[in-house]
N, C-alpha and C. Protein backbone atom coordinates (compact mmCIF):
# COMPACT_ATOMS: atom_id res chain seq x y z
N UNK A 1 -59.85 -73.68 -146.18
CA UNK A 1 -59.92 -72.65 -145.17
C UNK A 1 -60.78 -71.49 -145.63
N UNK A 2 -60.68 -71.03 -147.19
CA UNK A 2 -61.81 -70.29 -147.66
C UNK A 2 -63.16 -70.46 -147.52
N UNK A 3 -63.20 -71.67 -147.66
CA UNK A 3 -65.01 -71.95 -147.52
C UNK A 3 -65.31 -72.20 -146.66
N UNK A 4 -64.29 -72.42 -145.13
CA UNK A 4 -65.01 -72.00 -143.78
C UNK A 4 -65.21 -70.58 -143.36
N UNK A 5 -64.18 -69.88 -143.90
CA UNK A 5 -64.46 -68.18 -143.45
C UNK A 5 -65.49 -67.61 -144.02
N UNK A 6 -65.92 -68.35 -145.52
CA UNK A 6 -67.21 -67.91 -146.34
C UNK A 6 -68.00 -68.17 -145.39
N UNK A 7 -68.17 -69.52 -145.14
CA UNK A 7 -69.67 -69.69 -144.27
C UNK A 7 -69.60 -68.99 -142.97
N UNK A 8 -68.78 -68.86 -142.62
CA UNK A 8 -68.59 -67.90 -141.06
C UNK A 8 -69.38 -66.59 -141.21
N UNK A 9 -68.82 -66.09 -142.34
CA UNK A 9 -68.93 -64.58 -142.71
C UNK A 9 -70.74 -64.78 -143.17
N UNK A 10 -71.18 -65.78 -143.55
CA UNK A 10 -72.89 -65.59 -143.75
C UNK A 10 -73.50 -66.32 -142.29
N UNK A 11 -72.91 -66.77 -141.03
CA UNK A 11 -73.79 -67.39 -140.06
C UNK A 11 -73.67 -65.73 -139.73
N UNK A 12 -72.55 -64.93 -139.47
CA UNK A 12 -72.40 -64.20 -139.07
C UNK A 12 -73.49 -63.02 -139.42
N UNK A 13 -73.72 -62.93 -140.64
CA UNK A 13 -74.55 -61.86 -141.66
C UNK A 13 -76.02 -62.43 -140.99
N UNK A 14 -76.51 -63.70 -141.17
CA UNK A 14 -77.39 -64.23 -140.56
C UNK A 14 -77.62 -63.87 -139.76
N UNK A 15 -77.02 -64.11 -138.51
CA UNK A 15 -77.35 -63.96 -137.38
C UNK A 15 -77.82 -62.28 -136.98
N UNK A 16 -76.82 -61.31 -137.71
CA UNK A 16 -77.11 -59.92 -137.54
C UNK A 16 -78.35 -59.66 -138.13
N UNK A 17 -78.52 -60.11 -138.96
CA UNK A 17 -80.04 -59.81 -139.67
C UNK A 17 -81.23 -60.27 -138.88
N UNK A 18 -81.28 -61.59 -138.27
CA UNK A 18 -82.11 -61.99 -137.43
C UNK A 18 -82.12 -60.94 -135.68
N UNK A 19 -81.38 -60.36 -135.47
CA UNK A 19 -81.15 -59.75 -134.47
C UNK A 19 -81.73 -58.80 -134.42
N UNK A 20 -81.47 -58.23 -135.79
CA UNK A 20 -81.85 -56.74 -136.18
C UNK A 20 -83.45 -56.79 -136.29
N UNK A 21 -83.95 -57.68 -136.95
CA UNK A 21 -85.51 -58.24 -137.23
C UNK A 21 -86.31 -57.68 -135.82
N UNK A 22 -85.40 -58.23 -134.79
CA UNK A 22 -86.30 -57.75 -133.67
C UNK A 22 -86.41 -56.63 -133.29
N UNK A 23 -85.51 -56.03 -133.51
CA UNK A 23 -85.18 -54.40 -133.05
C UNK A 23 -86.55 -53.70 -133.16
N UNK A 24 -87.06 -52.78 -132.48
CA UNK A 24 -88.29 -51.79 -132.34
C UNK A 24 -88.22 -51.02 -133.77
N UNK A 25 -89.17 -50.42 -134.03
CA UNK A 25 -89.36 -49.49 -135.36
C UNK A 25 -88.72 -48.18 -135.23
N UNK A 26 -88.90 -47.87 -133.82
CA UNK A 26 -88.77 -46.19 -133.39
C UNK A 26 -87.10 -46.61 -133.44
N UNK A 27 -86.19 -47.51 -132.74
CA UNK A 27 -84.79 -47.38 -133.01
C UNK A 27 -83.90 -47.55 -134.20
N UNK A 28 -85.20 -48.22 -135.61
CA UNK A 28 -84.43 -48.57 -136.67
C UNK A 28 -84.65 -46.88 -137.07
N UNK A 29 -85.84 -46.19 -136.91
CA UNK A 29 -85.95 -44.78 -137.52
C UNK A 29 -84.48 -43.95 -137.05
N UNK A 30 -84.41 -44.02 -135.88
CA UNK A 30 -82.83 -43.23 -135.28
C UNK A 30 -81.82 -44.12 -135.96
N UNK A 31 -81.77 -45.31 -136.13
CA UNK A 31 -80.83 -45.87 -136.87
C UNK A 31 -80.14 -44.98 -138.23
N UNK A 32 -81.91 -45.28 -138.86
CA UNK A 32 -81.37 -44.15 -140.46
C UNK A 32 -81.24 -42.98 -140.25
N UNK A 33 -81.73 -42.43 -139.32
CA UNK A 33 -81.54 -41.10 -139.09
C UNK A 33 -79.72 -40.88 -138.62
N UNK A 34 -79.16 -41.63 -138.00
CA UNK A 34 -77.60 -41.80 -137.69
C UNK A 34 -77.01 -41.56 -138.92
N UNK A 35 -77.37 -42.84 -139.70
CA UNK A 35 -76.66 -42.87 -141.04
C UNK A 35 -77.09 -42.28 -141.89
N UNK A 36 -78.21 -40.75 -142.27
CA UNK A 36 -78.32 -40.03 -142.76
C UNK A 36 -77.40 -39.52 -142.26
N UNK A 37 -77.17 -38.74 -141.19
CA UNK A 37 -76.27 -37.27 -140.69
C UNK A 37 -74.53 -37.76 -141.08
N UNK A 38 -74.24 -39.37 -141.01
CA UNK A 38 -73.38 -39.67 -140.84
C UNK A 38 -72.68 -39.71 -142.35
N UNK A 39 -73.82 -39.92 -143.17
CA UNK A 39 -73.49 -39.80 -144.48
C UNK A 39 -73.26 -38.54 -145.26
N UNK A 40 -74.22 -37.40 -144.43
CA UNK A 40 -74.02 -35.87 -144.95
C UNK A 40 -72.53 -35.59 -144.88
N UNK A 41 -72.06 -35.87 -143.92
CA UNK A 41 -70.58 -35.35 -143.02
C UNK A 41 -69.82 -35.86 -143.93
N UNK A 42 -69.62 -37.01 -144.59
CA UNK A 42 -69.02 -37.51 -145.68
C UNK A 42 -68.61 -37.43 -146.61
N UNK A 43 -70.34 -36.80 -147.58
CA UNK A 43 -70.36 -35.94 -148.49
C UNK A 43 -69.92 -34.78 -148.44
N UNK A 44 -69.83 -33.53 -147.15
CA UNK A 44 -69.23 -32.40 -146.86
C UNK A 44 -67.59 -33.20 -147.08
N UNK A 45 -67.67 -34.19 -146.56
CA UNK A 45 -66.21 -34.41 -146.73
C UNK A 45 -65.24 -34.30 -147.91
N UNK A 46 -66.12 -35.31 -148.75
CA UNK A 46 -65.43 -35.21 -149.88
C UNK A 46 -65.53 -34.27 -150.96
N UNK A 47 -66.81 -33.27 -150.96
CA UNK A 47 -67.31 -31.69 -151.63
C UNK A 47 -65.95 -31.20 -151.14
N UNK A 48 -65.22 -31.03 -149.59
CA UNK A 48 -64.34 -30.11 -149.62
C UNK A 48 -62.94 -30.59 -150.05
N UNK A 49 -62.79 -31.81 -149.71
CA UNK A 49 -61.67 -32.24 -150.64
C UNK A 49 -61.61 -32.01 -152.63
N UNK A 50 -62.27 -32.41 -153.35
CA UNK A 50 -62.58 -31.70 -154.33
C UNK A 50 -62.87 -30.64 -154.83
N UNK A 51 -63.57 -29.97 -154.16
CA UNK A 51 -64.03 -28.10 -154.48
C UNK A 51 -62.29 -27.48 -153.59
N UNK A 52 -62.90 -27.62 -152.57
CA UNK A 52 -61.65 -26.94 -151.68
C UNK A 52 -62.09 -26.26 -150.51
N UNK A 53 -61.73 -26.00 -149.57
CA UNK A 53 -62.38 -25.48 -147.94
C UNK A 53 -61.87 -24.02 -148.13
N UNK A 54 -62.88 -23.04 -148.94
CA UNK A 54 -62.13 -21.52 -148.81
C UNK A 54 -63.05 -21.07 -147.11
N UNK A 55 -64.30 -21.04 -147.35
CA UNK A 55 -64.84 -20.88 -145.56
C UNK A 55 -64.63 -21.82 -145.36
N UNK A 56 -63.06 -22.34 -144.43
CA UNK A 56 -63.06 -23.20 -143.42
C UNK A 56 -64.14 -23.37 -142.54
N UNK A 57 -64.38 -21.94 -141.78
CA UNK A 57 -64.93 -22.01 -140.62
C UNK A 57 -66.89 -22.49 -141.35
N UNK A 58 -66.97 -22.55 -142.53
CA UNK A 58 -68.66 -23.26 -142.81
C UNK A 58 -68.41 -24.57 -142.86
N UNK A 59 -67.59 -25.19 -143.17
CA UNK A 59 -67.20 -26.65 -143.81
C UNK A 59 -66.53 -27.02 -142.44
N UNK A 60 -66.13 -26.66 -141.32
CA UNK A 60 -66.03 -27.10 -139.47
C UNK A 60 -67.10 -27.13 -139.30
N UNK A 61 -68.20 -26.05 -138.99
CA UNK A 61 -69.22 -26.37 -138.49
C UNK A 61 -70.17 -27.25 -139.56
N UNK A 62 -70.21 -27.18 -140.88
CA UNK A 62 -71.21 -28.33 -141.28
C UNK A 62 -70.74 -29.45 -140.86
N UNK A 63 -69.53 -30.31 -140.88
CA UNK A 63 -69.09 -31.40 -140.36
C UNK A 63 -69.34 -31.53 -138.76
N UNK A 64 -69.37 -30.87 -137.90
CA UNK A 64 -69.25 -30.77 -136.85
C UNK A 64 -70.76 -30.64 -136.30
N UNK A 65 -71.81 -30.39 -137.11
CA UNK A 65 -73.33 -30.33 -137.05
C UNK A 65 -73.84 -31.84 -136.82
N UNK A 66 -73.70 -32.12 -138.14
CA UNK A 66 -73.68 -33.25 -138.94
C UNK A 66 -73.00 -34.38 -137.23
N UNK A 67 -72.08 -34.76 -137.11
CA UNK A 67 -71.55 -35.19 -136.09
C UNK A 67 -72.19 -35.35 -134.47
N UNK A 68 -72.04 -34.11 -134.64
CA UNK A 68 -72.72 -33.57 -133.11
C UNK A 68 -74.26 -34.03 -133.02
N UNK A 69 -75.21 -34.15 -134.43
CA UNK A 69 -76.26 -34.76 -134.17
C UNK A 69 -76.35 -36.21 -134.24
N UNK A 70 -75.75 -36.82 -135.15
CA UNK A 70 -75.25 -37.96 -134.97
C UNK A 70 -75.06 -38.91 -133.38
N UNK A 71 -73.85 -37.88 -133.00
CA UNK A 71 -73.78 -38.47 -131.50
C UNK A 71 -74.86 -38.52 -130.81
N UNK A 72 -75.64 -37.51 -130.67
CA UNK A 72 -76.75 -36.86 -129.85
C UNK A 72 -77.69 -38.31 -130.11
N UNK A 73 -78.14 -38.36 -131.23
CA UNK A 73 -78.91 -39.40 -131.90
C UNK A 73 -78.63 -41.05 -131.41
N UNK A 74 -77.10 -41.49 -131.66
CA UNK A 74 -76.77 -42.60 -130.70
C UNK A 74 -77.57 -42.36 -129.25
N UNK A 75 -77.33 -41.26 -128.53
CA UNK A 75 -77.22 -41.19 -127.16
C UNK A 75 -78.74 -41.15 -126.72
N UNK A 76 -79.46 -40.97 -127.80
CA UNK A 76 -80.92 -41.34 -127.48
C UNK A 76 -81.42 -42.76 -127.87
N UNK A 77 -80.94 -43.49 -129.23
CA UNK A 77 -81.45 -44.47 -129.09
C UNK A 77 -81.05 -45.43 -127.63
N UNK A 78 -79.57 -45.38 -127.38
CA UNK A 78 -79.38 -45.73 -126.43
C UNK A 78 -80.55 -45.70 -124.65
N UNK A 79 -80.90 -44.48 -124.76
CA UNK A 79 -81.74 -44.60 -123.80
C UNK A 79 -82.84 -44.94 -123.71
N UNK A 80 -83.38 -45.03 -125.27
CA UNK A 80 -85.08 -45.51 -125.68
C UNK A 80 -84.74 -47.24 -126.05
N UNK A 81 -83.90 -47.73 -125.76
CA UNK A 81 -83.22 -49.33 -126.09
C UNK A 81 -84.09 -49.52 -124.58
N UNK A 82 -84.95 -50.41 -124.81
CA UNK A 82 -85.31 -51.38 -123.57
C UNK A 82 -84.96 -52.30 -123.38
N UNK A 83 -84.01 -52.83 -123.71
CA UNK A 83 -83.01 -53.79 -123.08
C UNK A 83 -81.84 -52.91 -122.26
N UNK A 84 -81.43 -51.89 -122.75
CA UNK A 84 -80.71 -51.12 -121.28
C UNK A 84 -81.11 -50.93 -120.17
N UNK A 85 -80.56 -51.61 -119.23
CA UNK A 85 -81.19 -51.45 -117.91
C UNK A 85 -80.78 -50.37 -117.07
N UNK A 86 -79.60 -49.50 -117.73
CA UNK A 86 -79.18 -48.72 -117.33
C UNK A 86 -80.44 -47.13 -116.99
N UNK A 87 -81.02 -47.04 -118.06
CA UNK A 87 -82.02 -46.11 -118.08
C UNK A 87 -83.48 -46.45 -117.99
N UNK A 88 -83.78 -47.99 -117.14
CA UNK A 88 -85.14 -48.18 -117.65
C UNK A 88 -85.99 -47.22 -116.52
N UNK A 89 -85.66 -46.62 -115.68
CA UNK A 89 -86.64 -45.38 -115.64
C UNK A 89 -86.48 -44.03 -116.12
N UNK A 90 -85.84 -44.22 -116.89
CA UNK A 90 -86.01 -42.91 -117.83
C UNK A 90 -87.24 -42.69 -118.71
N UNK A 91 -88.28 -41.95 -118.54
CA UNK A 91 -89.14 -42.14 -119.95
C UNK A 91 -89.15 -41.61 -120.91
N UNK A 92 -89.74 -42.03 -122.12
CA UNK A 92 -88.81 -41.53 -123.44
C UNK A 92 -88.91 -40.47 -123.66
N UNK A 93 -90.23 -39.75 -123.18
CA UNK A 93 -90.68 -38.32 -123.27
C UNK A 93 -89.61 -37.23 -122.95
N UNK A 94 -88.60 -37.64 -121.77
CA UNK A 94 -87.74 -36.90 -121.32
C UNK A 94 -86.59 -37.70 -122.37
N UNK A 95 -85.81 -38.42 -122.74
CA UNK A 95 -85.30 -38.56 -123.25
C UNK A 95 -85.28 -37.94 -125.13
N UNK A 96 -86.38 -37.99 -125.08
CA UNK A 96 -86.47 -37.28 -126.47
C UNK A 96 -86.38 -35.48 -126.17
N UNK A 97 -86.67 -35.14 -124.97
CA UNK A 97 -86.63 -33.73 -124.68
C UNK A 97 -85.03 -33.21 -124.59
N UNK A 98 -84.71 -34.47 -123.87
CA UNK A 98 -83.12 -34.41 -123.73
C UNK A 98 -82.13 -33.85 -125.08
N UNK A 99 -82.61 -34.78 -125.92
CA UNK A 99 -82.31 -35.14 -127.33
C UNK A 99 -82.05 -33.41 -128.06
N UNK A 100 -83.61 -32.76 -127.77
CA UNK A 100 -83.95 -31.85 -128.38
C UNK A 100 -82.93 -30.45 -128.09
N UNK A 101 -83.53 -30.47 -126.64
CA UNK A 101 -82.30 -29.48 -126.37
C UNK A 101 -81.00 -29.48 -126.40
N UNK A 102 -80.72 -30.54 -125.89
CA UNK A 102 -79.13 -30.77 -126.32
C UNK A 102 -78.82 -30.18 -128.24
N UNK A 103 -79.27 -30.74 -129.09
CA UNK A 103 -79.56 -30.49 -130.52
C UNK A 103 -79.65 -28.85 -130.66
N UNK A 104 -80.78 -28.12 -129.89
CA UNK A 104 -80.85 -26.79 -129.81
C UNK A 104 -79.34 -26.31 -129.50
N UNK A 105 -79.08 -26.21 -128.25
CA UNK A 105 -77.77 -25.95 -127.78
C UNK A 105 -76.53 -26.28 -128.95
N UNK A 106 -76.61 -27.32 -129.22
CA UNK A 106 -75.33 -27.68 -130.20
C UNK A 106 -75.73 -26.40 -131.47
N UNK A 107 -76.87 -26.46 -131.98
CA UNK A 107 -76.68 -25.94 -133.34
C UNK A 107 -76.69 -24.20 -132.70
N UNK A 108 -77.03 -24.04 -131.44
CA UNK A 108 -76.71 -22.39 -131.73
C UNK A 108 -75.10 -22.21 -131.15
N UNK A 109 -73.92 -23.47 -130.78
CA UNK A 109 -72.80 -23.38 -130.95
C UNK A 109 -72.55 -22.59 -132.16
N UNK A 110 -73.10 -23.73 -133.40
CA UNK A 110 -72.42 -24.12 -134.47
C UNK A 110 -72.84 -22.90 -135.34
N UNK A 111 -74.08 -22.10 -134.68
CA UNK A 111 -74.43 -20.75 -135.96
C UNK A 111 -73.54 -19.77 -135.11
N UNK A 112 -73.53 -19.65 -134.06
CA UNK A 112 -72.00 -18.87 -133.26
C UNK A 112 -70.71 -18.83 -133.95
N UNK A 113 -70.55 -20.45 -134.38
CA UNK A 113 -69.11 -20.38 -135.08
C UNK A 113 -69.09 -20.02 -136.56
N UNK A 114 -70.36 -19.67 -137.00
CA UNK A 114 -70.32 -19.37 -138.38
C UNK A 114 -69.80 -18.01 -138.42
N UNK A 115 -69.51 -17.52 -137.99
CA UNK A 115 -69.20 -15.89 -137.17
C UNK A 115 -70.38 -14.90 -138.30
């Protein structure tokens, strides 16, 4: 039963890798760019578990930066995905504008909450 879940677990790996192969350049860039921000938030994570959260309110909003662009970032590759048919007249020009301001807006939340 082990060495069917082994091979499962590599058609499986396979198959994601071949999938991914096709993916556009511009969505693998937002890709790393996800898992950059997603990885900062992490590191804030565990800096404040070890050091300690004396400015709460810097260590909310760095996590909450970090996050908030993250999401933002999904919510564009999502619309620059041409296989969504949901947005295929959206053009990316506005979608990346989307992106931007939204991003603007969030981070002058987040320098607001820095009090």
């Amino acid at each position: 039963m082990a060495r069917s879940t082994g091979e499962d677990a590599q058609a499986l790996i396979r198959s994601l890798r071949s999938a991914y192969a096709a993916t556009p350049k511009n969505l693998k860039i937002i890709d790393l760019y996800v898992a950059f921000a997603v990885s900062t938030a992490l590191i804030q994570v565990v800096y404040m578990a070890l050091v300690g959260s004396f400015p709460f309110n810097s260590f909310l909003s760095g996590v909450l930066s970090c996050v908030g662009t993250a999401v933002l970032a999904v919510c564009l590759r999502i619309q620059l995905n041409k296989d969504n048919k949901e947005f295929k007249d959206l053009a990316p020009e506005r979608a990346f504008a989307d992106f931007v301001l939204c991003n603007l807006v969030l981070h002058l939340v987040i320098m607001n909450f820095l009090g």
